[in-house]
C-alpha atoms as a PDB file:
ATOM      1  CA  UNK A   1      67.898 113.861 124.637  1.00  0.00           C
ATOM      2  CA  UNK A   2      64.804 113.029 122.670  1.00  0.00           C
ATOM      3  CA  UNK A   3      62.128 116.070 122.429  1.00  0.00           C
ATOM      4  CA  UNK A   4      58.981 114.332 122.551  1.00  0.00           C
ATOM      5  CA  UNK A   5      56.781 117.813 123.019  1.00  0.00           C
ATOM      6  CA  UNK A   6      56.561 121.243 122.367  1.00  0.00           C
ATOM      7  CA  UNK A   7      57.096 122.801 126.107  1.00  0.00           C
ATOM      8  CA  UNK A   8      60.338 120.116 126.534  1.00  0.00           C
ATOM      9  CA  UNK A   9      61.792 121.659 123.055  1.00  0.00           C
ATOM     10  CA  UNK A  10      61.093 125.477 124.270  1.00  0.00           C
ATOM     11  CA  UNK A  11      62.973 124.590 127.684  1.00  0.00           C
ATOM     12  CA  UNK A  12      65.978 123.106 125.595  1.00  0.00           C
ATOM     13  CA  UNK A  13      65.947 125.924 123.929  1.00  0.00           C
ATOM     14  CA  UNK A  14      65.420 128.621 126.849  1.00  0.00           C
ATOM     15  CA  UNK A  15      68.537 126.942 128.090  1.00  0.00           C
ATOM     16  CA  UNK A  16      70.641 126.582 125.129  1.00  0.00           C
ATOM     17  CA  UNK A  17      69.844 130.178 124.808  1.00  0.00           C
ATOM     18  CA  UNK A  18      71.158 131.379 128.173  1.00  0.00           C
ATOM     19  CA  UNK A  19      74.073 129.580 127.826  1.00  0.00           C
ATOM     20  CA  UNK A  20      75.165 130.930 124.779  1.00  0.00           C
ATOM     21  CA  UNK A  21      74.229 134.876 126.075  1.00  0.00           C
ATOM     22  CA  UNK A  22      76.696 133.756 129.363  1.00  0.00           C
ATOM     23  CA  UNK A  23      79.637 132.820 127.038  1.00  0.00           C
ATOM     24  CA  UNK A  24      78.945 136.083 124.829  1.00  0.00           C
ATOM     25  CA  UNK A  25      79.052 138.460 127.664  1.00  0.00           C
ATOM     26  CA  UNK A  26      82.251 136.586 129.246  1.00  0.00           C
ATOM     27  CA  UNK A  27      83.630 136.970 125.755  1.00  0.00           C
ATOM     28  CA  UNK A  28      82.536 141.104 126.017  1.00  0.00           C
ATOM     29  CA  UNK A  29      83.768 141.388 129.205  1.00  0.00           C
ATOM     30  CA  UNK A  30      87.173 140.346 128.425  1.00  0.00           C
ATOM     31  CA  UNK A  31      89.771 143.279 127.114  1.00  0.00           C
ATOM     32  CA  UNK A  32      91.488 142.388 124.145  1.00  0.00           C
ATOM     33  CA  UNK A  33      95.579 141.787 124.049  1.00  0.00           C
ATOM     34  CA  UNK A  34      97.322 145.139 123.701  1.00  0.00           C
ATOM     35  CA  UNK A  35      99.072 145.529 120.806  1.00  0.00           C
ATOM     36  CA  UNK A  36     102.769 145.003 122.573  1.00  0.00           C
ATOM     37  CA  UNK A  37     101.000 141.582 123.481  1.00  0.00           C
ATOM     38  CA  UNK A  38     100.106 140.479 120.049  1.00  0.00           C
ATOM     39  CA  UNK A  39     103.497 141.756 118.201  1.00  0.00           C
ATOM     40  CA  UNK A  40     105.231 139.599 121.082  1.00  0.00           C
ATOM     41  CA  UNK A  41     103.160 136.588 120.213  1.00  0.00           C
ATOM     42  CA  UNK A  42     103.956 137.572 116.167  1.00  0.00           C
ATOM     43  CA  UNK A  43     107.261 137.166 116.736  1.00  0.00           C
ATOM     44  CA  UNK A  44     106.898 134.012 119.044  1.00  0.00           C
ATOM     45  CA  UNK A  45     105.356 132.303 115.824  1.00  0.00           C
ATOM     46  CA  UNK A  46     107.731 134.079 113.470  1.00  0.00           C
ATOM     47  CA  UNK A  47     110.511 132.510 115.139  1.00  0.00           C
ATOM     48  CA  UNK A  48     109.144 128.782 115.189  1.00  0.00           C
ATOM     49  CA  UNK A  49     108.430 129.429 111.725  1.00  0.00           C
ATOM     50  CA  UNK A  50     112.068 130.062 111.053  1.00  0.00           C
ATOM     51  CA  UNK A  51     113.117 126.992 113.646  1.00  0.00           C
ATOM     52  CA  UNK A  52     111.021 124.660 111.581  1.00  0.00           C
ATOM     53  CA  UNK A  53     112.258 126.328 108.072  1.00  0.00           C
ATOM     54  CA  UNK A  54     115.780 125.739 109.498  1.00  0.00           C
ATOM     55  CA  UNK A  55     115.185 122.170 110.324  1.00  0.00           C
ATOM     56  CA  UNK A  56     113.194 120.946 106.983  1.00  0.00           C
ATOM     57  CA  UNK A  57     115.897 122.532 104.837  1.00  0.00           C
ATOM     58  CA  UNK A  58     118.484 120.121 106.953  1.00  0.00           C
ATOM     59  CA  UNK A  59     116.195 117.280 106.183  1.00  0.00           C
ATOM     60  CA  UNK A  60     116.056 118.155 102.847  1.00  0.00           C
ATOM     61  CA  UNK A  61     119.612 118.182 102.689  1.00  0.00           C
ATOM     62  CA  UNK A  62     119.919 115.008 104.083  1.00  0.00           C
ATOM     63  CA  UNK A  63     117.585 113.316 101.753  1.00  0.00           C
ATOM     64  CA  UNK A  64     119.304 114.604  98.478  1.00  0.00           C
ATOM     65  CA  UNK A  65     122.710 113.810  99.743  1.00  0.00           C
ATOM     66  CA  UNK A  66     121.384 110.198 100.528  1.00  0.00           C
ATOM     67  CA  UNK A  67     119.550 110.328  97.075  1.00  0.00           C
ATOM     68  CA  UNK A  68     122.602 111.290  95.470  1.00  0.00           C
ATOM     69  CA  UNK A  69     124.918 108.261  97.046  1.00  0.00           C
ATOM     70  CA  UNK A  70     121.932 106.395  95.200  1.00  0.00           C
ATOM     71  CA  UNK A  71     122.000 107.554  91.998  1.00  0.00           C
ATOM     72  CA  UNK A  72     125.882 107.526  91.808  1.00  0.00           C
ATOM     73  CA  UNK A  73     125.986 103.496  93.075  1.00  0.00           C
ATOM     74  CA  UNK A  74     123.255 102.979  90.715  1.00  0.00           C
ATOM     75  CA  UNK A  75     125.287 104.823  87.347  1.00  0.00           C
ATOM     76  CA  UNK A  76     128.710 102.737  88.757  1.00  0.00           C
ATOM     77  CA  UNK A  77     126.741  99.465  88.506  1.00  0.00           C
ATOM     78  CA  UNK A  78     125.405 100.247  85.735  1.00  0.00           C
ATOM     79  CA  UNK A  79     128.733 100.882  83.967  1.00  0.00           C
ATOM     80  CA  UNK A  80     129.939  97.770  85.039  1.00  0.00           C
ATOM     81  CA  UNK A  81     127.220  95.861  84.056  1.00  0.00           C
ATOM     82  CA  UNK A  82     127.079  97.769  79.977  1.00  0.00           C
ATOM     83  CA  UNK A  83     131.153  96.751  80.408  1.00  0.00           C
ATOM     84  CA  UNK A  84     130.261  93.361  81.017  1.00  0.00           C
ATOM     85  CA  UNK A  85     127.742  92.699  78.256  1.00  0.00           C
ATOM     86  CA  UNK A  86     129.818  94.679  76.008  1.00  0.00           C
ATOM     87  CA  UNK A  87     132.872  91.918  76.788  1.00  0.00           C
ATOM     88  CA  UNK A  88     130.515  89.492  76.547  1.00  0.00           C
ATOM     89  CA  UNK A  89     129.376  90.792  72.954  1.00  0.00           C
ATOM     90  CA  UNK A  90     132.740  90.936  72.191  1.00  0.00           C
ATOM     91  CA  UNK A  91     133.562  87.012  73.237  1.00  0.00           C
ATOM     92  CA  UNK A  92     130.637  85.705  71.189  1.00  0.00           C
ATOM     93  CA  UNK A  93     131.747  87.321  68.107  1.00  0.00           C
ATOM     94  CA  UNK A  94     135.566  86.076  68.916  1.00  0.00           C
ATOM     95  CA  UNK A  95     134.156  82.393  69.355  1.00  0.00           C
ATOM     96  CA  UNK A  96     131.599  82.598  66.116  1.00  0.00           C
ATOM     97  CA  UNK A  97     134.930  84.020  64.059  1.00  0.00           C
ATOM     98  CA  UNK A  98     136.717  81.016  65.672  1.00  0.00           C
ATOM     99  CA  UNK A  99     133.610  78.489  64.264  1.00  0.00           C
ATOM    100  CA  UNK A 100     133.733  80.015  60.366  1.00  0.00           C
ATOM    101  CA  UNK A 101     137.181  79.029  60.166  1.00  0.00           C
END
């Protein structure tokens, strides 16, 4: 809403204003939760605290084991392949010896 005058920004705000003392005195009226209310609630969020503790440390678990099968494929191949070049190494210098003579 565009405010084009004095009187329409002083009703705008004659409104705004009684809407906000409405929700403040709902707010006042209402009694706050008793205390056997709020330790219940506590230990509603304690205990899907410890349900979603429970469940990243079994994804965690899950990614390290699959990390691990990684890492030991990866060291296996790479034993093969320093095998490999070392036999390869190995053949030059047998075919090189075989060239001198």
């Amino acid at each position: 809403m565009e405010i084009k005058d004095f009187d329409q920004a002083m009703k705008q705000h004659k409104e705004i204003s009684t809407a906000l003392m409405a929700r403040i005195e709902k707010i006042r009226k209402e009694k706050p939760p008793t205390t056997a209310v709020t330790i219940k609630e506590q230990g509603k969020r304690v205990a899907q605290a410890k349900r979603e503790l429970t469940a990243v440390k079994k994804e965690m678990d899950l990614v390290v084991a699959s990390l691990n099968k990684k890492i030991q494929s990866r060291s296996k191949t790479v034993e093969r392949l320093e095998h490999e070049l070392q036999e390869m190494k190995e053949k030059v210098k047998e075919q090189e010896k075989i060239k001198k003579k």
